[in-house]
Protein backbone atom coordinates (compact mmCIF):
# COMPACT_ATOMS: atom_id res chain seq x y z
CA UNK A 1 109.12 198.48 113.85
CA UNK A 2 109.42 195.71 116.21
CA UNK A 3 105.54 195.77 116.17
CA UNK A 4 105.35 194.99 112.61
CA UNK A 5 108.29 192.87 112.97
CA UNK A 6 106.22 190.99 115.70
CA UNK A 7 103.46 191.22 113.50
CA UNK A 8 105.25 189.44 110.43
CA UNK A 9 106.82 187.00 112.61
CA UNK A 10 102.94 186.09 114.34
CA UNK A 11 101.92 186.30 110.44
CA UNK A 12 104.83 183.75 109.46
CA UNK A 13 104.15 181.67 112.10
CA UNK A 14 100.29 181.05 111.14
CA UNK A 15 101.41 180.85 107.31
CA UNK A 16 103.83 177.99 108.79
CA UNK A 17 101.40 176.33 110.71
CA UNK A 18 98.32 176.78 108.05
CA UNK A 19 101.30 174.81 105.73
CA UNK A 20 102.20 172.19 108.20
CA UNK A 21 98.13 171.49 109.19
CA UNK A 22 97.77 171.30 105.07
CA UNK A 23 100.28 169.31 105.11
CA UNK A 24 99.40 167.57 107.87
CA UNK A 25 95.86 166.71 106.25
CA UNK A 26 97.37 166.08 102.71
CA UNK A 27 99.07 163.06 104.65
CA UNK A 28 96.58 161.89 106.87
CA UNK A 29 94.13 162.06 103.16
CA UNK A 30 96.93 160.01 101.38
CA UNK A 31 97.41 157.52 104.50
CA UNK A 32 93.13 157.36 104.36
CA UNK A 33 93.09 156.71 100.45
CA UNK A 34 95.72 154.10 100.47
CA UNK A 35 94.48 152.52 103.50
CA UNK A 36 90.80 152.69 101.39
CA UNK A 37 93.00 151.03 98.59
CA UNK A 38 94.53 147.96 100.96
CA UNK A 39 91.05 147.74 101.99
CA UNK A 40 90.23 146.98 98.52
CA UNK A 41 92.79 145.14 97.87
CA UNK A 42 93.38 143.42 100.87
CA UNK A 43 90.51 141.48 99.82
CA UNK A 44 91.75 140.48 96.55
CA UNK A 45 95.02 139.45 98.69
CA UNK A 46 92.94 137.50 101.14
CA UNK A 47 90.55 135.86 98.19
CA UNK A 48 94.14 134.71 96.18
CA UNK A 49 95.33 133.63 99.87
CA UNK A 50 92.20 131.92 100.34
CA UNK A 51 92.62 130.48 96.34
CA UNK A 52 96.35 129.77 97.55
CA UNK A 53 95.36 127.82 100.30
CA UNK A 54 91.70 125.85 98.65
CA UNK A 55 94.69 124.56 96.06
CA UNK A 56 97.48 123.80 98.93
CA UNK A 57 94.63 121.66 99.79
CA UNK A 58 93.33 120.46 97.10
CA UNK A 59 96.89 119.49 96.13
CA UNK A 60 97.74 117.79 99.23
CA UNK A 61 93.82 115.76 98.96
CA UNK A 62 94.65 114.63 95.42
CA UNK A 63 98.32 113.53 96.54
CA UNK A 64 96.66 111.63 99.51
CA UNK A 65 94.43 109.88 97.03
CA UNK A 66 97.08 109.21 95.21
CA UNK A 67 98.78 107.68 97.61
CA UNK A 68 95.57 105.90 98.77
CA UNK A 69 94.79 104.38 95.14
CA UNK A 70 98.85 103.69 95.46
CA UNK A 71 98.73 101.38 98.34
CA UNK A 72 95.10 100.02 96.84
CA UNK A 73 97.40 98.92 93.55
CA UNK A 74 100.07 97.29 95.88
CA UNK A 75 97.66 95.77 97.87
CA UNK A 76 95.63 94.30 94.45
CA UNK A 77 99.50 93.62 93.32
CA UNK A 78 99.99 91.59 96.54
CA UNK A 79 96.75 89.81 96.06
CA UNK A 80 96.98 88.69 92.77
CA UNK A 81 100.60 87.53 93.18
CA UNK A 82 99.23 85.35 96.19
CA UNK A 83 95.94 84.02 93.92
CA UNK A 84 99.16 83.34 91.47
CA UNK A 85 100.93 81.06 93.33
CA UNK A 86 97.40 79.44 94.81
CA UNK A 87 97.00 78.69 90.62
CA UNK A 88 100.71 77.44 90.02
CA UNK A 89 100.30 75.10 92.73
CA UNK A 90 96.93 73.98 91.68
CA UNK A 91 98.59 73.62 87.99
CA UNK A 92 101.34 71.51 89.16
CA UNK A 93 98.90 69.46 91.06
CA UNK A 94 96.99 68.82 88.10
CA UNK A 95 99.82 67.73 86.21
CA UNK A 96 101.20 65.71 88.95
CA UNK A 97 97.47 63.97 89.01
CA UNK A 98 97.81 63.65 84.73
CA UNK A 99 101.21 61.62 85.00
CA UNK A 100 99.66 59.26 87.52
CA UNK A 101 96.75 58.64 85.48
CA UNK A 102 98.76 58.44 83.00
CA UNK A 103 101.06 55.47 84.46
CA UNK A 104 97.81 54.00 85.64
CA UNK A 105 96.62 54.10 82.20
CA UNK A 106 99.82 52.87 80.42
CA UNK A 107 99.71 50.10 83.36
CA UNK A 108 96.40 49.08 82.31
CA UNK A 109 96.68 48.93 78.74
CA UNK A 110 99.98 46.83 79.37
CA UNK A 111 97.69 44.70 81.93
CA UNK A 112 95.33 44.56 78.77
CA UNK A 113 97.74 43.49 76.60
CA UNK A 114 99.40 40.66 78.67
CA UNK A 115 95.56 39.48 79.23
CA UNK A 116 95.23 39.33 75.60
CA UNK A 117 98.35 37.39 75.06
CA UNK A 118 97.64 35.20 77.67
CA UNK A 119 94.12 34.72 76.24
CA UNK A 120 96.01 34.03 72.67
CA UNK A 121 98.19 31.74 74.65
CA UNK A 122 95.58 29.76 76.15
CA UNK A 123 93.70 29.67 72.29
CA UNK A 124 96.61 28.40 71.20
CA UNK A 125 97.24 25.93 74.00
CA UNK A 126 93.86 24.59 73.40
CA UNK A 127 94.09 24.65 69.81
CA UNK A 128 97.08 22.10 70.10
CA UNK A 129 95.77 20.13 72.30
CA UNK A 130 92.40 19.77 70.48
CA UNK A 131 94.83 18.85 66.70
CA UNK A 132 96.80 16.81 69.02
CA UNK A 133 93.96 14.76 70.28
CA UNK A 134 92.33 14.38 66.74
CA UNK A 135 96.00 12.98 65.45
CA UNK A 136 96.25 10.90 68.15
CA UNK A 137 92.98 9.59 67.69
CA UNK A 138 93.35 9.10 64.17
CA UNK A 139 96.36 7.61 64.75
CA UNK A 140 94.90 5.74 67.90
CA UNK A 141 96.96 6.78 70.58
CA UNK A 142 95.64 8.18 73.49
């Protein structure tokens, strides 16, 4: 018996071993088809990482420009504050120039008007003297 016994055991061994390489195949096949399977997804992983990344950019370049167009606005904002001023002042010179030719115009027509007067005064004056000539000449004093 110990020959069949050896036999059975030799026999169990190989059944062991034919299970453990069928095994050992089932595994590596299962390793092979989901390696096969993160090869084809992997690429899917690496597009949306690549898709990930074109928008990380993408984000970051459209922040920048914001930024950029940002500092353009203050810079316009600066600008146009500056050009501002530059038109207040030239405003207030203006006006300073109207009141001065204004006073120069008030002081003219008031140099006008004493002329005038004057004028009157001296058409007057004349006036007299000529009526107080004829009286005194029909009267005949001299």
């Amino acid at each position: 018996m110990s020959k069949k016994a050896a036999e059975e055991v030799n026999i169990d061994t190989e059944t062991v071993e034919s299970n453990e390489s069928e095994q050992t195949e089932q595994a590596d096949q299962t390793n092979s088809k989901q390696s096969e399977q993160t090869d084809e997804t992997n690429p899917e992983t690496e597009e949306d990482e690549d898709q990930d990344s074109l928008s990380k950019e993408t984000s970051q370049e459209m922040m920048d420009l914001l930024y950029e167009w940002i500092d353009n606005l203050d810079d316009q904002i600066e600008v146009n504050q500056e050009q501002l001023e530059v038109y207040h002042d030239q405003l207030k010179a203006k006006d300073e120039q109207i009141d001065k030719l204004t006073q120069l115009l008030n002081q003219s027509q008031q140099l006008q008007l004493q002329q005038q007067q004057q004028q009157l005064k001296l058409v007057e004056d004349i006036e007299f003297e000529k009526s107080l000539t004829w009286w005194q000449k029909l009267f005949g004093k001299k």
